[in-house]
Structures are given as C-alpha cells and as structure tokens.
N, C-alpha and C. Protein backbone atom coordinates (compact mmCIF):
# COMPACT_ATOMS: atom_id res chain seq x y z
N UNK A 1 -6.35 22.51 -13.37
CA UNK A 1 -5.41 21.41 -13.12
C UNK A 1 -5.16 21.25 -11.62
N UNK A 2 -4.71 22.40 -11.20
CA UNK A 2 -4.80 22.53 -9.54
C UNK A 2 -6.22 21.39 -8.81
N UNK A 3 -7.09 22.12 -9.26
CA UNK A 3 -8.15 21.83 -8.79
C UNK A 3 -8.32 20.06 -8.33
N UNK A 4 -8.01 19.84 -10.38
CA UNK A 4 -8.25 18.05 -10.24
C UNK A 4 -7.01 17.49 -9.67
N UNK A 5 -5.78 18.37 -9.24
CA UNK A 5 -5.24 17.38 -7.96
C UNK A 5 -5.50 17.79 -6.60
N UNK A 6 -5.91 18.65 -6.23
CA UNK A 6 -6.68 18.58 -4.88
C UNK A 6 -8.03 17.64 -4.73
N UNK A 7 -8.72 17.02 -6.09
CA UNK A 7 -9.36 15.74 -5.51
C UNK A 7 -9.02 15.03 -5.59
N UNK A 8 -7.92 14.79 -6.46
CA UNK A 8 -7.21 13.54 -6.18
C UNK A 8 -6.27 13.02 -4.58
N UNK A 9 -6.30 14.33 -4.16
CA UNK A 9 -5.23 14.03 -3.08
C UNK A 9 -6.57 13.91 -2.35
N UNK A 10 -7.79 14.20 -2.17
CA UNK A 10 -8.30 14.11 -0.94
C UNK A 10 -9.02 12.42 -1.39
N UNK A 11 -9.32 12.21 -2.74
CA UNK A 11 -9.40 10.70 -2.78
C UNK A 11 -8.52 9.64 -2.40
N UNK A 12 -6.82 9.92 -2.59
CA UNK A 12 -5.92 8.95 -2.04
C UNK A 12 -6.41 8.98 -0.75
N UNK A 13 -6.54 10.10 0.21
CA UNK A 13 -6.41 10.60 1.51
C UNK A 13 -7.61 9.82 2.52
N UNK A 14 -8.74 9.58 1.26
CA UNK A 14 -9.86 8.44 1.85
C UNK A 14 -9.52 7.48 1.73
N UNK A 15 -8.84 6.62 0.43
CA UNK A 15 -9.04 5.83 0.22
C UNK A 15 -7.92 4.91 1.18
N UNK A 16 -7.02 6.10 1.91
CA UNK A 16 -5.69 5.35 2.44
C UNK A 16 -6.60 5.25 4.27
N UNK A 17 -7.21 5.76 4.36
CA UNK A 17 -8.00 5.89 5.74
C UNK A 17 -8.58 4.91 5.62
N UNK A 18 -9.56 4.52 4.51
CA UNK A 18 -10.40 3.22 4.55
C UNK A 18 -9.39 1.79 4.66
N UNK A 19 -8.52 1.94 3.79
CA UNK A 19 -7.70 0.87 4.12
C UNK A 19 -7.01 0.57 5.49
N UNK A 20 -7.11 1.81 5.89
CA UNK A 20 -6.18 1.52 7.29
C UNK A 20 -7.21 1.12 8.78
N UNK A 21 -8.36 1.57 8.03
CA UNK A 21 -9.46 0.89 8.96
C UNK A 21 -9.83 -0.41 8.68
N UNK A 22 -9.98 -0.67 7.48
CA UNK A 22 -9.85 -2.07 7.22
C UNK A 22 -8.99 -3.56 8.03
N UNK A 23 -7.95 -2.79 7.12
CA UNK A 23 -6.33 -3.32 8.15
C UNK A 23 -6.57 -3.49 9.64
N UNK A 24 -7.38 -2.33 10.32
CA UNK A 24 -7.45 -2.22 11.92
C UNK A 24 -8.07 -3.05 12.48
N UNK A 25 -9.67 -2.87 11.88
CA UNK A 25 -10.59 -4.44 12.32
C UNK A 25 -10.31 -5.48 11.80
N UNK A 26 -9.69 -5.84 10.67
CA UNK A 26 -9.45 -7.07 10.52
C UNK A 26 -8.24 -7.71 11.60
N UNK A 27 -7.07 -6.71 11.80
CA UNK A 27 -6.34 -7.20 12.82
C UNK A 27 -6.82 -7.25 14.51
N UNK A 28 -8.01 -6.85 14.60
CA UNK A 28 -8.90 -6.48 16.02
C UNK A 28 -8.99 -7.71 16.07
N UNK A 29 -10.06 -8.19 14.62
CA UNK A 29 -10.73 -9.94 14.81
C UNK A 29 -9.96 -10.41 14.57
N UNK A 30 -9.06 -10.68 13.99
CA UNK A 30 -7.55 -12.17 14.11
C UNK A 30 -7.29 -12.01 15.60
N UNK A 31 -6.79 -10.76 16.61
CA UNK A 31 -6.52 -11.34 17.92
C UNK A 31 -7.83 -11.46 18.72
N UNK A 32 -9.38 -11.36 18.55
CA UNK A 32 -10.48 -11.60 19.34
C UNK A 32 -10.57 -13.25 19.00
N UNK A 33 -10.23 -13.50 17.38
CA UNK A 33 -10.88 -15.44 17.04
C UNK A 33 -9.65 -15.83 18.00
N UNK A 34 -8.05 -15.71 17.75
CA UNK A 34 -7.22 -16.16 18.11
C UNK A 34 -6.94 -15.91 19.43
C-alpha cells in the first residue's frame, strides 16, 4: 500500500511540473506575440 502511494505521489509530482511548464511557456509566448 505504501508502495502504491509513493507512485502516486511521484506521478502527481510530474504531472504538477508538467503543468507548470506548460503554464510557463505558454505565458513566455502570450508576452513574446503581445
């Protein structure tokens, strides 16, 4: 049980990084078009 929440936490832990890189370049290119 341990186990399957230590991948779960390291899957939130990507999946919140990818979003926040997401978030990053997309707000890079709104102020490079604008």
């Amino acid at each position: 049980m341990s186990r399957h929440l230590r991948q779960l936490g390291w899957f939130v832990l990507i999946w919140a990084l990818s979003v926040l890189a997401v978030g990053t370049v997309g707000l890079l290119i709104r102020m490079i078009l604008h």
